[in-house]
Protein backbone atom coordinates (compact mmCIF):
# COMPACT_ATOMS: atom_id res chain seq x y z
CA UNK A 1 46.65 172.31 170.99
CA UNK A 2 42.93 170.76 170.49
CA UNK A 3 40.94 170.31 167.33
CA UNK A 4 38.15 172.49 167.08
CA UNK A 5 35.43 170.62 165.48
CA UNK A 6 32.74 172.70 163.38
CA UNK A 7 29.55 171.88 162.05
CA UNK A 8 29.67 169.51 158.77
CA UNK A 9 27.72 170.08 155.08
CA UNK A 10 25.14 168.22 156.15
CA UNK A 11 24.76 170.08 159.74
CA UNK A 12 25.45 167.58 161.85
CA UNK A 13 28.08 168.52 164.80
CA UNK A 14 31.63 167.07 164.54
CA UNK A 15 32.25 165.70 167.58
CA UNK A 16 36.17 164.04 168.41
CA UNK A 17 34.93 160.57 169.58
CA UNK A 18 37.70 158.79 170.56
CA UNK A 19 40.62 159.76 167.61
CA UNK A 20 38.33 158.25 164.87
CA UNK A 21 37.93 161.54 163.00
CA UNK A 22 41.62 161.55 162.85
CA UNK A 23 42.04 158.15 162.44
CA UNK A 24 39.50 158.42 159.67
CA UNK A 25 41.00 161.33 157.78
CA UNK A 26 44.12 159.68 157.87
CA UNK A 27 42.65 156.09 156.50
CA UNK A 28 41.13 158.13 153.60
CA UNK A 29 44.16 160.13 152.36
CA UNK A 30 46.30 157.05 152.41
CA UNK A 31 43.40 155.10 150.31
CA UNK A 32 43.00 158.97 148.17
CA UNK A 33 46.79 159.05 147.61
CA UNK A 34 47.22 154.93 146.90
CA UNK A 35 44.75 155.10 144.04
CA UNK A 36 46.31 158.45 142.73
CA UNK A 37 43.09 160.73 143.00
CA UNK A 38 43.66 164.43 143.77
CA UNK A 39 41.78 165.91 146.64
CA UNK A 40 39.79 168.08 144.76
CA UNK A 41 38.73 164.93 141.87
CA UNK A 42 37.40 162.64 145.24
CA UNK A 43 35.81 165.69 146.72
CA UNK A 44 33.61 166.60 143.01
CA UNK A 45 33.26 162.65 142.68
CA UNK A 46 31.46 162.55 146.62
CA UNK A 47 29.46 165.88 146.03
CA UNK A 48 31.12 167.93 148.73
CA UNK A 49 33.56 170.56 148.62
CA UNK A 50 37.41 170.63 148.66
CA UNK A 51 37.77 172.57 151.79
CA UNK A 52 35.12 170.15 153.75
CA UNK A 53 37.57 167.23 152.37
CA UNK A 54 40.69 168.32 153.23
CA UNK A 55 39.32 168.96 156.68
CA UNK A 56 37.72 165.63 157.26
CA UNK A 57 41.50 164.35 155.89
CA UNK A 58 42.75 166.16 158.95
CA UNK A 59 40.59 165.30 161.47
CA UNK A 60 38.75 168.60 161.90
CA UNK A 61 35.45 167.18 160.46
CA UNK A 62 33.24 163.66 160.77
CA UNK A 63 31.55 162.97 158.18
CA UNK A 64 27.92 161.27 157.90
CA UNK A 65 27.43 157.92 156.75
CA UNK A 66 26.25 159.20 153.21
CA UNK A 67 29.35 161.11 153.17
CA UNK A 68 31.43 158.25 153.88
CA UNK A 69 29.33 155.84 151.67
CA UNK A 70 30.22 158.61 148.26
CA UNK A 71 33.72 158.71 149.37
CA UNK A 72 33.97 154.90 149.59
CA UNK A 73 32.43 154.67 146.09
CA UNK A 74 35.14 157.60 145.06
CA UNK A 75 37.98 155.44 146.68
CA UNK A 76 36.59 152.02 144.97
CA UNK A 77 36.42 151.00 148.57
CA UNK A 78 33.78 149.05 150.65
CA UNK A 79 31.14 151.49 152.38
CA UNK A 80 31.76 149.42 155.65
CA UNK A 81 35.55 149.58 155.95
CA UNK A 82 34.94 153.20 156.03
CA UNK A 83 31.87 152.79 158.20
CA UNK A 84 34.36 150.50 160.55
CA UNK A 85 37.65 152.67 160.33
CA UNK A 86 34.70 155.86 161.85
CA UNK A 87 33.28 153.58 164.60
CA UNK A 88 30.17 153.06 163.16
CA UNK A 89 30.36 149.76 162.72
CA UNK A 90 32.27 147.30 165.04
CA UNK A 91 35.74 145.67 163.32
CA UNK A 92 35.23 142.01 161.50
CA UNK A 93 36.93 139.47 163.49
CA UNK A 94 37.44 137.34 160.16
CA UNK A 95 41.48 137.83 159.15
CA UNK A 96 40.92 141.38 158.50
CA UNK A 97 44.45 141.55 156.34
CA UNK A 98 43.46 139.40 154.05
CA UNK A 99 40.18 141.87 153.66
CA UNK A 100 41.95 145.42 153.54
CA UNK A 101 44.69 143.66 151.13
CA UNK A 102 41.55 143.07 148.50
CA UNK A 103 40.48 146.65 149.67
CA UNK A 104 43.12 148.38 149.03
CA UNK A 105 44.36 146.66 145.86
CA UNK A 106 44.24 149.71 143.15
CA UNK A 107 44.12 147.28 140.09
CA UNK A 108 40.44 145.37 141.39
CA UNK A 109 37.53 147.49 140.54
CA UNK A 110 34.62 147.92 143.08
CA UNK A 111 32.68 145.16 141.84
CA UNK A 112 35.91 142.44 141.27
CA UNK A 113 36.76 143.42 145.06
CA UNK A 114 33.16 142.47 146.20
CA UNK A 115 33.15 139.12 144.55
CA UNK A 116 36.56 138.20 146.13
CA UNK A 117 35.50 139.15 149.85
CA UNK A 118 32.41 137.27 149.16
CA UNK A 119 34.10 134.24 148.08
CA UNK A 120 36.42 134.40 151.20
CA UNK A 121 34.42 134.85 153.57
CA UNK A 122 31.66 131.84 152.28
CA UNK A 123 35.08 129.76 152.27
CA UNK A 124 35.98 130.79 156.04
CA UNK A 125 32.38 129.62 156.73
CA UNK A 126 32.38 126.44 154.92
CA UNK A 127 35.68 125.85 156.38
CA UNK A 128 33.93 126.50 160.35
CA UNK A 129 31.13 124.75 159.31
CA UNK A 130 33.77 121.64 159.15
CA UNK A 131 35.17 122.36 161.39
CA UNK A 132 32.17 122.21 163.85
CA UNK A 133 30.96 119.09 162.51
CA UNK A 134 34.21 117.12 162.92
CA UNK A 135 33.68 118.01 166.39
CA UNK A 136 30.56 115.95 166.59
């Protein structure tokens, strides 16, 4: 049975590229459900409604990058991992695990889970930059 894929809120056409949709939908309920947020309190929080939501959850609907960007901020989650989890933006190659465990950590706010991914990644790049120069 295919997905039928309808026009979003903002009227852009839902298209199934590659499983991301569903992939998507799936990333966001598990992030919606980990932080204990109904469906209906995410949806009011991102401006859209609770039917549009629940489809995007399912894979019916892909949302725009605004969408995604008020749902990130909803999920106290980083705009990108949602941009990256929709193929919008290609997958770090820096220890990604370390970066979805700060993401997905329910007791960081937004703003404590920005510092820490800052301060790893400058410390990966110190740590090249060493690296590179011991090879001199």
């Amino acid at each position: 049975m295919s997905k039928t894929f309808r026009t979003s809120e903002s009227g852009e056409t839902d298209t199934p590229e590659s499983g991301h949709a569903l992939d998507l939908g799936a990333f966001i309920r598990q992030h919606r459900e980990r932080s204990a947020i109904s469906l209906r309190k995410l949806a009011d929080i991102a401006g859209i409604s609770n039917p549009y939501l629940s489809q995007i959850e399912r894979g019916l609907r892909k949302p725009s990058a605004e969408i995604l960007k008020r749902l990130a901020r909803g999920l106290s989650i980083s705009a990108e991992s949602l941009y990256t989890q929709a193929g919008l933006l290609e997958k770090r190659t820096d220890h990604p695990a370390v970066a979805d465990a700060i993401e997905a950590d329910p007791h960081l706010d937004q703003r404590h889970k920005q510092l820490l991914l800052e301060l790893y990644r400058t410390l990966l790049r110190e740590r090249q930059d060493t690296e590179q120069e011991k090879t001199k």
